[in-house]
Structure formats: C-alpha cells, structure tokens
C-alpha atoms as a PDB file:
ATOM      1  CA  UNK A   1      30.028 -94.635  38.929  1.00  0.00           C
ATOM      2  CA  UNK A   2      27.710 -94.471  35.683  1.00  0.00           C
ATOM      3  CA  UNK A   3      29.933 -92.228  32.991  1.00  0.00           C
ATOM      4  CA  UNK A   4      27.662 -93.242  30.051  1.00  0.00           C
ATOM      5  CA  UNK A   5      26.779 -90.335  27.434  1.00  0.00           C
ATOM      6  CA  UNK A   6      22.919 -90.752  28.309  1.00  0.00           C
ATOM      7  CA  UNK A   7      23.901 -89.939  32.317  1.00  0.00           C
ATOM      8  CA  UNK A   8      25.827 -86.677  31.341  1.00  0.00           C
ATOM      9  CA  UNK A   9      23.211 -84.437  31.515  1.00  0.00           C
ATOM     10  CA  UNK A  10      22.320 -85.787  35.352  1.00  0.00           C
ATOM     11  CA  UNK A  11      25.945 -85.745  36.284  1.00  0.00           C
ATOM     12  CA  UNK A  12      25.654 -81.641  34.872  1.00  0.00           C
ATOM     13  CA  UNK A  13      23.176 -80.946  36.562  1.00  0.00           C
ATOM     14  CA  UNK A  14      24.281 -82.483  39.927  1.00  0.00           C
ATOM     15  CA  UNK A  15      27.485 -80.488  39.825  1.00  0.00           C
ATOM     16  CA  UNK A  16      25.765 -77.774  39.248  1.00  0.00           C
ATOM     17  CA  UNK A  17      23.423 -77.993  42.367  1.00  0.00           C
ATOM     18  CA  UNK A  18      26.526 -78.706  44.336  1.00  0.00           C
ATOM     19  CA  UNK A  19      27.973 -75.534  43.337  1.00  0.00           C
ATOM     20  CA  UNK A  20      25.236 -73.559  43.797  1.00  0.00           C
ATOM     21  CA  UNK A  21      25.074 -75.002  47.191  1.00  0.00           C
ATOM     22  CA  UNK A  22      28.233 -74.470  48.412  1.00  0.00           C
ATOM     23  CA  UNK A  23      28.646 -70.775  49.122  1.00  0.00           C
ATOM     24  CA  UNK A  24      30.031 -71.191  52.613  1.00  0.00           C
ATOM     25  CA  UNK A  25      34.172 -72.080  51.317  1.00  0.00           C
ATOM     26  CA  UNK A  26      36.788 -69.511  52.030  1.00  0.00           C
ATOM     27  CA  UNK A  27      36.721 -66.640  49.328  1.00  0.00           C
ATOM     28  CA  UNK A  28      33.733 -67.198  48.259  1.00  0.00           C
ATOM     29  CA  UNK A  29      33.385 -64.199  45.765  1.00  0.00           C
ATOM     30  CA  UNK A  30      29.624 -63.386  45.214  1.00  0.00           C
ATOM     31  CA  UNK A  31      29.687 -61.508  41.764  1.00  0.00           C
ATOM     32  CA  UNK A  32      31.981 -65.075  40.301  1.00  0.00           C
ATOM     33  CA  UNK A  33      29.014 -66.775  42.116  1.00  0.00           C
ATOM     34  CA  UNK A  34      26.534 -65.087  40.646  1.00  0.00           C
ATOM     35  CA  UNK A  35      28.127 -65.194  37.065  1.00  0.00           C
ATOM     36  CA  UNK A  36      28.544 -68.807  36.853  1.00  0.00           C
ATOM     37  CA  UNK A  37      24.774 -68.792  38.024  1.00  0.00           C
ATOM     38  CA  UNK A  38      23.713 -67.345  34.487  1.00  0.00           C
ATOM     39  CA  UNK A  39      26.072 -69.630  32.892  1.00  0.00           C
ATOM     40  CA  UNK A  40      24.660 -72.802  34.072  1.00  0.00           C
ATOM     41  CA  UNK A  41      20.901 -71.592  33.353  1.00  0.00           C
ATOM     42  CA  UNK A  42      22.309 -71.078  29.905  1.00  0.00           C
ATOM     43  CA  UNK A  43      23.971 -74.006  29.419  1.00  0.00           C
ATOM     44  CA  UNK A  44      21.227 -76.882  31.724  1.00  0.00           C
ATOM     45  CA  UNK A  45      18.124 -74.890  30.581  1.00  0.00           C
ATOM     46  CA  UNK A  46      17.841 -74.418  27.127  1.00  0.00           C
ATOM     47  CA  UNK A  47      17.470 -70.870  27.338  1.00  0.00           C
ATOM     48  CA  UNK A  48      19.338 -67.841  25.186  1.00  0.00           C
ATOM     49  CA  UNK A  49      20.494 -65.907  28.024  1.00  0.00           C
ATOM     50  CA  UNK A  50      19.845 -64.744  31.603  1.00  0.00           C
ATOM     51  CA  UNK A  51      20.574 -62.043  34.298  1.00  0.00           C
ATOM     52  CA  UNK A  52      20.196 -61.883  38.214  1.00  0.00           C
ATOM     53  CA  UNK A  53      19.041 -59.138  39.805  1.00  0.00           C
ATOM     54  CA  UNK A  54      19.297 -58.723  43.958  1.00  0.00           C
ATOM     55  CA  UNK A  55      18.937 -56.431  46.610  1.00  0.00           C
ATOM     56  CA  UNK A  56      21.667 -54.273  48.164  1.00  0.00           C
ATOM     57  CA  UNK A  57      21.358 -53.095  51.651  1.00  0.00           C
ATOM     58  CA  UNK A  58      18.740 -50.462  51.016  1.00  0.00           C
ATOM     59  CA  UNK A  59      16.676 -53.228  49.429  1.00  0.00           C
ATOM     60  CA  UNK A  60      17.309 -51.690  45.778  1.00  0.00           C
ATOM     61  CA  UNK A  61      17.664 -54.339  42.959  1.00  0.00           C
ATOM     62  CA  UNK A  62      21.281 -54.464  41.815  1.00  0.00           C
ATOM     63  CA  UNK A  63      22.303 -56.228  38.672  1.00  0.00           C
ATOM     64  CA  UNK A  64      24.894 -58.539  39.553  1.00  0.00           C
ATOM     65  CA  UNK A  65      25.097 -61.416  36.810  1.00  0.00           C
ATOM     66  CA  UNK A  66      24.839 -61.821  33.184  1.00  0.00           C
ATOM     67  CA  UNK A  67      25.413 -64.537  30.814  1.00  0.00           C
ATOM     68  CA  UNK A  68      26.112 -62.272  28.446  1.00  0.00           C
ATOM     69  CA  UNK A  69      27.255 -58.456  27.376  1.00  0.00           C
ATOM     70  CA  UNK A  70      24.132 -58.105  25.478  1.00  0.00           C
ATOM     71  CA  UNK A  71      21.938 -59.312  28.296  1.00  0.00           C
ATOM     72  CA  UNK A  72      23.753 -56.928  30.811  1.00  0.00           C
ATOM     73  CA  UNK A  73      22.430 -54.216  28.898  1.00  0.00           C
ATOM     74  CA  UNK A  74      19.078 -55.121  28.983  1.00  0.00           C
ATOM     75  CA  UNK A  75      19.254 -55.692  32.512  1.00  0.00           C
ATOM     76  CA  UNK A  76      20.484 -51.983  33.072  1.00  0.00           C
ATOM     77  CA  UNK A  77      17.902 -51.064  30.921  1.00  0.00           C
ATOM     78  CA  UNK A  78      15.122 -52.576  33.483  1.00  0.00           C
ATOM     79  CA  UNK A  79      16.531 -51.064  36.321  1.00  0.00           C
ATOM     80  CA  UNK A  80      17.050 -47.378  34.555  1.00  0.00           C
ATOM     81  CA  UNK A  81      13.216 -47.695  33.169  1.00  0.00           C
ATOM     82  CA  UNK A  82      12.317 -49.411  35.873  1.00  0.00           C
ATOM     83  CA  UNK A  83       9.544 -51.544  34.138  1.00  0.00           C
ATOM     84  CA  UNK A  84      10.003 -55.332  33.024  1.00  0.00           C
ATOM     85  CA  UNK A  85       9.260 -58.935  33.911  1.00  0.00           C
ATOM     86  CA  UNK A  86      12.507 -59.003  37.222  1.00  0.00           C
ATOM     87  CA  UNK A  87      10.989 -56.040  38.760  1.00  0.00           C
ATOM     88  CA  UNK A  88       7.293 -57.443  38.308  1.00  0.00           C
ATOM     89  CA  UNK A  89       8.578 -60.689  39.655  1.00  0.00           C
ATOM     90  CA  UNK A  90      10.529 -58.797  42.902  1.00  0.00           C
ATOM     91  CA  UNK A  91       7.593 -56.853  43.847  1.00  0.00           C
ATOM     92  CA  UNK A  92       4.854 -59.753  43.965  1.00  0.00           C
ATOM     93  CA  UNK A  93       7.558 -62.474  44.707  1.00  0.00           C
ATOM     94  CA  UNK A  94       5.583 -65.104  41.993  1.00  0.00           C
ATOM     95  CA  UNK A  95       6.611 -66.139  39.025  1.00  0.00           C
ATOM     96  CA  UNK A  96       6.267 -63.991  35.515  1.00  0.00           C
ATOM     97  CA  UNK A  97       6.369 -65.762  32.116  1.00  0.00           C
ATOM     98  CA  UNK A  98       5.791 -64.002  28.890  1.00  0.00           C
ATOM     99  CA  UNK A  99       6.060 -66.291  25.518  1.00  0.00           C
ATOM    100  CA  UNK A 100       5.814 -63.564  23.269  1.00  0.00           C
ATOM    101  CA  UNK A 101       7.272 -59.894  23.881  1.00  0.00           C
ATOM    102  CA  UNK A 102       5.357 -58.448  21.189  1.00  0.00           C
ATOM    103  CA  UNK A 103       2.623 -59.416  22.719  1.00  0.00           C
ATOM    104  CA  UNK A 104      -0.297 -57.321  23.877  1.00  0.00           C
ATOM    105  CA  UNK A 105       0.216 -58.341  27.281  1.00  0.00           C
ATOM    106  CA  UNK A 106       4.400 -57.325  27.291  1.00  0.00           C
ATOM    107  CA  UNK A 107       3.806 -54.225  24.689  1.00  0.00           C
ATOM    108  CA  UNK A 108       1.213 -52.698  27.281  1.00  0.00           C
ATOM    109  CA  UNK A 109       2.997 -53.584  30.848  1.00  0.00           C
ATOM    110  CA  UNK A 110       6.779 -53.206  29.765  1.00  0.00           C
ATOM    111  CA  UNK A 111       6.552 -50.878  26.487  1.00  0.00           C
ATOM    112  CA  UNK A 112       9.964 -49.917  26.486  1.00  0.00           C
ATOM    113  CA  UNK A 113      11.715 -53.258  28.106  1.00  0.00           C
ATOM    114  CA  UNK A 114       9.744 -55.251  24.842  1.00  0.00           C
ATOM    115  CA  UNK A 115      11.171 -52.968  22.408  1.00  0.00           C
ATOM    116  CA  UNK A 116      14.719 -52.828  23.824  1.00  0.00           C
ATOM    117  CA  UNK A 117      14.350 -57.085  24.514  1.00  0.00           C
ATOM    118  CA  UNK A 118      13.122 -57.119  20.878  1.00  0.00           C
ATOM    119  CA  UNK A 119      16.095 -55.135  19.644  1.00  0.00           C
ATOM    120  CA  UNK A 120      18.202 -57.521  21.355  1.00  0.00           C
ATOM    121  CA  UNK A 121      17.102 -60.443  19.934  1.00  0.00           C
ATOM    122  CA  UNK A 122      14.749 -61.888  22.536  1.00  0.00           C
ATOM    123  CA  UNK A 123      11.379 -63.023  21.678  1.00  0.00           C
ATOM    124  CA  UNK A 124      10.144 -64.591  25.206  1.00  0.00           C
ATOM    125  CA  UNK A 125      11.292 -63.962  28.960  1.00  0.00           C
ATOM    126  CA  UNK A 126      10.474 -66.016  32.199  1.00  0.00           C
ATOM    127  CA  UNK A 127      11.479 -64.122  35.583  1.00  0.00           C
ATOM    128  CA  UNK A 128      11.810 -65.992  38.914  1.00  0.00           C
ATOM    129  CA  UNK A 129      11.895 -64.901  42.404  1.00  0.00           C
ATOM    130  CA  UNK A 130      14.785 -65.521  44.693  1.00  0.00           C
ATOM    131  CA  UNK A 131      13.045 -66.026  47.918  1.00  0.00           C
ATOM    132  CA  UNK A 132      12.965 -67.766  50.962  1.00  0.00           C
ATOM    133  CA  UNK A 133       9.388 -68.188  52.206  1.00  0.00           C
ATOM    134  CA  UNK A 134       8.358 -64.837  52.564  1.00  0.00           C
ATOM    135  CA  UNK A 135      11.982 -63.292  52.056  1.00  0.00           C
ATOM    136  CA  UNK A 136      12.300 -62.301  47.977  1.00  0.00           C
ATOM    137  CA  UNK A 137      15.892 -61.151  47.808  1.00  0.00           C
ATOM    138  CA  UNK A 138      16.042 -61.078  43.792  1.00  0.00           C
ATOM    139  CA  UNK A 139      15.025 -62.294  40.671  1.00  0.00           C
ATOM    140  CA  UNK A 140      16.424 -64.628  37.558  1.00  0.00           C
ATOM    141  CA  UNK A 141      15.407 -63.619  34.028  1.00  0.00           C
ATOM    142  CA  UNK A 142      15.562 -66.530  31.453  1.00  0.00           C
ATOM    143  CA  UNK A 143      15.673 -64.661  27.887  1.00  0.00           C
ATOM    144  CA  UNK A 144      14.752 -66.939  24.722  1.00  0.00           C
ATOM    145  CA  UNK A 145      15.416 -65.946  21.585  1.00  0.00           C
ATOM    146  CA  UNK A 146      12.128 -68.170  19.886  1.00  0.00           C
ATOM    147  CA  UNK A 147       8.789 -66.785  21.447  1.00  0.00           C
ATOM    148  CA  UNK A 148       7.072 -70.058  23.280  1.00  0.00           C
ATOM    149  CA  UNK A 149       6.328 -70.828  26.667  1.00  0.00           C
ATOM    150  CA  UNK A 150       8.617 -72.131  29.029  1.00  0.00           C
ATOM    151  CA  UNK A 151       7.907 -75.938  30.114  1.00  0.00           C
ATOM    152  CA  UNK A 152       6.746 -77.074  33.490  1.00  0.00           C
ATOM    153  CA  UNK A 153       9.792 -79.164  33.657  1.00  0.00           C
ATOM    154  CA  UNK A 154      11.946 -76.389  32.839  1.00  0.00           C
ATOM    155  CA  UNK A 155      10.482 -74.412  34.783  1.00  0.00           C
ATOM    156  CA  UNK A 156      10.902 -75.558  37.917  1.00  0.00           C
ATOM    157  CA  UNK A 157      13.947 -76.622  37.256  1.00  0.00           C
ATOM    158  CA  UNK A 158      15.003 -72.874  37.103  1.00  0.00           C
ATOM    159  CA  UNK A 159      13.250 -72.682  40.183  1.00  0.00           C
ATOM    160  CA  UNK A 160      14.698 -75.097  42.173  1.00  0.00           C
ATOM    161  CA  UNK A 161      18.266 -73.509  40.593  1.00  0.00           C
ATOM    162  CA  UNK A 162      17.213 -70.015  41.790  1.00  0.00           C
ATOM    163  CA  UNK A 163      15.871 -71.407  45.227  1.00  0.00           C
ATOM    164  CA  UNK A 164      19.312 -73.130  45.950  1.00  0.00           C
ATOM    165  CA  UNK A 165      21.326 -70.086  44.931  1.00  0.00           C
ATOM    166  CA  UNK A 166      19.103 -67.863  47.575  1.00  0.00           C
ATOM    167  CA  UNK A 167      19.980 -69.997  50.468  1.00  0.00           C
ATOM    168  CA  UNK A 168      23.441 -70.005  49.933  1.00  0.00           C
ATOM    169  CA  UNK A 169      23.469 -65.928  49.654  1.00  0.00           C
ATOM    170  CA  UNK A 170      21.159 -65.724  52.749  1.00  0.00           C
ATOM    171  CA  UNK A 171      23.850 -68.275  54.280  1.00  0.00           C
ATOM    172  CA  UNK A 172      26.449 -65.846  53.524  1.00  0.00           C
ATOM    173  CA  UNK A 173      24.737 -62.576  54.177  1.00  0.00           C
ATOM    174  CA  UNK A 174      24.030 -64.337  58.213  1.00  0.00           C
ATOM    175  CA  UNK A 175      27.624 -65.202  58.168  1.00  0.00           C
ATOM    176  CA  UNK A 176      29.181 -62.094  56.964  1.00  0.00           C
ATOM    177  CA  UNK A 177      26.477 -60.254  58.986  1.00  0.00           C
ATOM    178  CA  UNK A 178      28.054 -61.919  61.954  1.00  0.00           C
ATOM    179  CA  UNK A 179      31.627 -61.697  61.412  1.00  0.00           C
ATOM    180  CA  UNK A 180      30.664 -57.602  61.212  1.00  0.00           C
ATOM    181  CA  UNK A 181      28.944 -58.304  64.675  1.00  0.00           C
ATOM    182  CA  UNK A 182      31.952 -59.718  66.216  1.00  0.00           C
ATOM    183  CA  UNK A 183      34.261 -56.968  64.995  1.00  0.00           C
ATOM    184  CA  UNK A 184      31.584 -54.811  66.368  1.00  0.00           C
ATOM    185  CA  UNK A 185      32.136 -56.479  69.405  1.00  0.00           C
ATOM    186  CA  UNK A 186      35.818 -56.393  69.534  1.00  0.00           C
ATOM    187  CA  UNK A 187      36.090 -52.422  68.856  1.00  0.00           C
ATOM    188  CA  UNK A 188      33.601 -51.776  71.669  1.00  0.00           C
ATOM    189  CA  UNK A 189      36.201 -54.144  73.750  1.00  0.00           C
ATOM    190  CA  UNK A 190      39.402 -52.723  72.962  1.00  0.00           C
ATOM    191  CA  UNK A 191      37.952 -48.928  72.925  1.00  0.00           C
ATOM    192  CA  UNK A 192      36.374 -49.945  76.789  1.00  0.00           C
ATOM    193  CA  UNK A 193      40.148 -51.059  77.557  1.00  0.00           C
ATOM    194  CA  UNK A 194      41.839 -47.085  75.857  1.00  0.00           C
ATOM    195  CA  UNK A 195      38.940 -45.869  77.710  1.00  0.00           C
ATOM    196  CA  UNK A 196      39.932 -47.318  81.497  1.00  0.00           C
ATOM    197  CA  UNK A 197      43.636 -46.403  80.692  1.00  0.00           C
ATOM    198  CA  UNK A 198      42.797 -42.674  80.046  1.00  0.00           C
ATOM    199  CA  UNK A 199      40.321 -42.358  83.418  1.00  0.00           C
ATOM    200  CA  UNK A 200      43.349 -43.942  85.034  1.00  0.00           C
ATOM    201  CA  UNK A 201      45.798 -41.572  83.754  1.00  0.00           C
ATOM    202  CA  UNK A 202      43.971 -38.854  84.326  1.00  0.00           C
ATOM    203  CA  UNK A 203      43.024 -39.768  87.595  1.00  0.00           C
ATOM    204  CA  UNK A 204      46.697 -40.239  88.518  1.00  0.00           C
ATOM    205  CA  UNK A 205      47.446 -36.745  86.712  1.00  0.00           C
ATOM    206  CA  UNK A 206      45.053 -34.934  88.435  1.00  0.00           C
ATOM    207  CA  UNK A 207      44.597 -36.264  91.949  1.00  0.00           C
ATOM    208  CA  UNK A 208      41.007 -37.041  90.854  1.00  0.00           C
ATOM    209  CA  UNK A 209      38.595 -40.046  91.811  1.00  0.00           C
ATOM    210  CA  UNK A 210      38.434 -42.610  89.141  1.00  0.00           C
ATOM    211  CA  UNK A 211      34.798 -41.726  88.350  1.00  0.00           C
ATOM    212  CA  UNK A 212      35.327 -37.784  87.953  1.00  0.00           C
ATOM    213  CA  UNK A 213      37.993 -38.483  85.866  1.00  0.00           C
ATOM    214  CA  UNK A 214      35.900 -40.182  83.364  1.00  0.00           C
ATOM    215  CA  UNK A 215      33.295 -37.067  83.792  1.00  0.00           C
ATOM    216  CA  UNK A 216      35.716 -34.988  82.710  1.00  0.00           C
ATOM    217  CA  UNK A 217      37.173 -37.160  80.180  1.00  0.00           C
ATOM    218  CA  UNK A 218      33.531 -37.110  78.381  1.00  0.00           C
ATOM    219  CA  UNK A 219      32.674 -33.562  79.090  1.00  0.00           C
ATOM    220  CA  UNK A 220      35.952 -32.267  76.982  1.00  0.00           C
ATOM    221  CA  UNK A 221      34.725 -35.361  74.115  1.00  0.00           C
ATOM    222  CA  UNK A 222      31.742 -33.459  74.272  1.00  0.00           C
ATOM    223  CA  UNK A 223      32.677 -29.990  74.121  1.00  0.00           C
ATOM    224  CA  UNK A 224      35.386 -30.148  71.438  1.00  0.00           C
ATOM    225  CA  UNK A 225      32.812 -32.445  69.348  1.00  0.00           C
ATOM    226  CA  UNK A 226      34.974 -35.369  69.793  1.00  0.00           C
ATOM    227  CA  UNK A 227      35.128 -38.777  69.789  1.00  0.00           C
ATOM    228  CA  UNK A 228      35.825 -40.495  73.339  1.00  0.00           C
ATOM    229  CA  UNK A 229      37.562 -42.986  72.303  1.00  0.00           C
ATOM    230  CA  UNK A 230      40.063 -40.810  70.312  1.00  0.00           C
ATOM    231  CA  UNK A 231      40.399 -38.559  72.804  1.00  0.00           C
ATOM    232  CA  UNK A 232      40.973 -41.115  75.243  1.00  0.00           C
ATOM    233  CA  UNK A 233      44.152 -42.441  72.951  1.00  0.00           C
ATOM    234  CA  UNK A 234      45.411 -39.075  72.618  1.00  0.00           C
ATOM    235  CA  UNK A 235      45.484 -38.872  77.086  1.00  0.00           C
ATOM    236  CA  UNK A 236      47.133 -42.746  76.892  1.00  0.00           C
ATOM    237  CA  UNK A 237      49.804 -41.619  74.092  1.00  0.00           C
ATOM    238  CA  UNK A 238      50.209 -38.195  75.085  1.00  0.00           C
ATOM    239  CA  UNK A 239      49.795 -36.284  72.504  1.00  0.00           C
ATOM    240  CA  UNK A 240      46.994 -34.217  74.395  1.00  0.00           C
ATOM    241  CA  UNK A 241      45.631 -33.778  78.119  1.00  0.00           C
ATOM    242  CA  UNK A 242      42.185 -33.058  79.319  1.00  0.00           C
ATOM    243  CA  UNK A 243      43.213 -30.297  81.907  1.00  0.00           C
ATOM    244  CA  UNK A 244      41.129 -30.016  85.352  1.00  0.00           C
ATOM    245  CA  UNK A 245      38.095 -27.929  85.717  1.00  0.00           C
ATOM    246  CA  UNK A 246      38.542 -24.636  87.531  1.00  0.00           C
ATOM    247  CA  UNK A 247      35.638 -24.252  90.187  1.00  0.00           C
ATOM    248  CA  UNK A 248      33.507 -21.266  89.577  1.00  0.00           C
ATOM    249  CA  UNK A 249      33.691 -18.617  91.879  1.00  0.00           C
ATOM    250  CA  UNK A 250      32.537 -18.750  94.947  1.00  0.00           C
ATOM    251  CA  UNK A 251      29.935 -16.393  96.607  1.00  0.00           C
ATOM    252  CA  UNK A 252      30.819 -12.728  97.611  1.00  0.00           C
ATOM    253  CA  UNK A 253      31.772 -11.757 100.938  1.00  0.00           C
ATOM    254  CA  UNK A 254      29.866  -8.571 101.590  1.00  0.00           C
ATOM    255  CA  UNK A 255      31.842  -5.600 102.354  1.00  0.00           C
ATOM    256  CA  UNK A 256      31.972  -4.316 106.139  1.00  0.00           C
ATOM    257  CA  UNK A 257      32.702  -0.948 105.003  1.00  0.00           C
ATOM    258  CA  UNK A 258      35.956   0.901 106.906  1.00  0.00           C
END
C-alpha cells in the first residue's frame, strides 16, 4: 500500500467515503454521524465551516450537525427566520451557491441570513441537497469565510459527500422503519394471544360460547372507554371481571282481570 505524503489526501478522502458509507453497524448514533459529516467537509473541502439540516417525521428541517458553535447559530438562525441558501436548496432540491453575501442577489433573497452570516464571519455559502432521485431529505451548507465561488471540482465533491451520507440515512430510516414494523407485529401477536385467554376465561366463567364471550369482552372495552387488550389482562390476571349481561325484560303478560 502507497503511504507517500502526495497519496494522503486520497487515502483521506477514501476513509472518509467509507465512513460515510457505513451507517448500517450496531449503534450507529445519527447526530455523531452527522457531526463528523461537517467535520470532514471542513477538513477535505477547503471550506470555513458547515451545517446539515434534515427532515424529521413531519418533514420539518431539523438542524442536526455543525462544525462549529458559531455555525450552529447561524443554522438556528435559518430555521427561526426561515429564509437562507439550506431552505432555498430543500424546497427546489438543486444546488444554491452564493460567492458573495453582500451581494445584491443574497442582500435581497436572504436579508437577514446575509447580515447574521456577515456578522459571523462568512463571506460566501454553497448549499446542497440531500436527495435521492426525487427524495430531498436535507441540505449541507458549506460557509467560506473569503467571498469566491466554489470550484466545479469542489463542488461535486461535496456532492458526491452529501449523496453518500443520504443513502446511508435512508438505509437506516428503512431499517429502523422496519424493526418498528416487526415490534408492531409482535404486540398485535402477543395482545391476539391475552385476547384468546380472556374469551376463554370468560367463557369458562360464564357458561358462555367462545364467540359471545368475546362480544361481551369488547362491548364492556367499549363502554368503559377501554382498551381491549388491557381489559383483557385484567380478566387473565384477575384483577377485574366482565360480568354477564342481564336480558331485558321480557314482554308483559296481559292481565285476565279476577
């Protein structure tokens, strides 16, 4: 293997790619993830700073990685004014690259964002989408304190960097998506199995058919605004009993008279 000095920055950025690829290992911890993320854009990129920015579950951007205090400031600051290069990005999932903030351009779209990025210390910003075809799940900002554009090779670099990173959280959205389906899927099981237990009790209790038993164990769910499965451990561990319904009463008998 080639250790030279002039193959250190491939064997970087390698590692790096391998990292950002390998979201799948046991305790994978996203915010760590998405920290070293903003550390390695720093530090293969050139750039000053950067932030990530990705949906929760209501499809809301959420900060969730900064390469710096400063920069997780600013980030806030886009969200709570919601104007600025990451949410323009988001919305129309395409690239936005500004190489000067006090720029017409900036000073007219994001007013506020190129004041506070200004006060900060940031003179140029690229934002990237985090997508997968048509799926944008974020966005990476790429602060630079010198006002310039950022290179084509750079570029999509950053890209490629932000593409990688979104398959690996899609990845582990599917598979924690699926481990919530299975547990899903084993409380349905083991409530079905509480449930069968209770008709039988009941059923037992009561001198009732199987199937009436359950009718009754739903109807008194129902009417006490209950769960069914609760109330069906409650019958198993007796710590409460669905009594029987009482027929109604039955028609009058007319009176002969005496």
């Amino acid at each position: 293997m080639d250790t030279s000095p002039s193959r250190e920055p491939e064997r970087r950025l390698a590692e790096a790619f391998v990292a950002l690829a390998d979201t799948l290992v046991t305790g994978f911890d996203l915010i760590d993830f998405m920290h070293a993320l903003t550390e390695q854009c720093v530090e293969l990129l050139g750039v000053d700073a950067a932030g990530l920015l990705i949906t929760d579950q209501h499809g809301s951007l959420q900060l969730v990685g900064a390469s710096s205090e400063q920069t997780r400031l600013l980030e806030l600051f886009q969200l709570q004014s919601d104007q600025g290069p990451c949410l323009d990005c988001f919305r129309s999932g395409r690239p936005v690259h500004c190489p000067d903030l006090s720029g017409t351009p900036a000073t007219a779209s994001w007013p506020r964002f190129a004041q506070q990025a200004h006060e900060a210390g940031f003179h140029a910003v690229s934002a990237l989408p985090m997508r997968l075809r048509d799926q944008v799940i974020g966005a990476m900002n790429l602060f630079r304190s010198e006002p310039g554009e950022l290179d084509g090779v750079t570029a999509a670099l950053a890209q490629a960097m932000a593409d990688i990173a979104t398959i690996g959280l899609l990845q582990e959205r599917a598979l924690r998506e699926s481990q919530v389906l299975v547990e899903q899927l084993q409380h349905a099981l083991s409530s079905r199995v509480v449930i069968e237990q209770a008709k039988g009790m009941l059923g037992e209790r009561h001198a009732l058919p199987v199937e009436e038993a359950f009718g009754l164990l739903r109807r008194q769910a129902r009417s006490q605004n209950q769960n069914l499965t609760e109330l069906a451990r409650e019958v198993v561990a007796r710590t409460s009993d669905v009594p029987p319904e009482r027929p109604g009463p039955g028609p009058a008998t007319p009176s002969t008279g005496g």
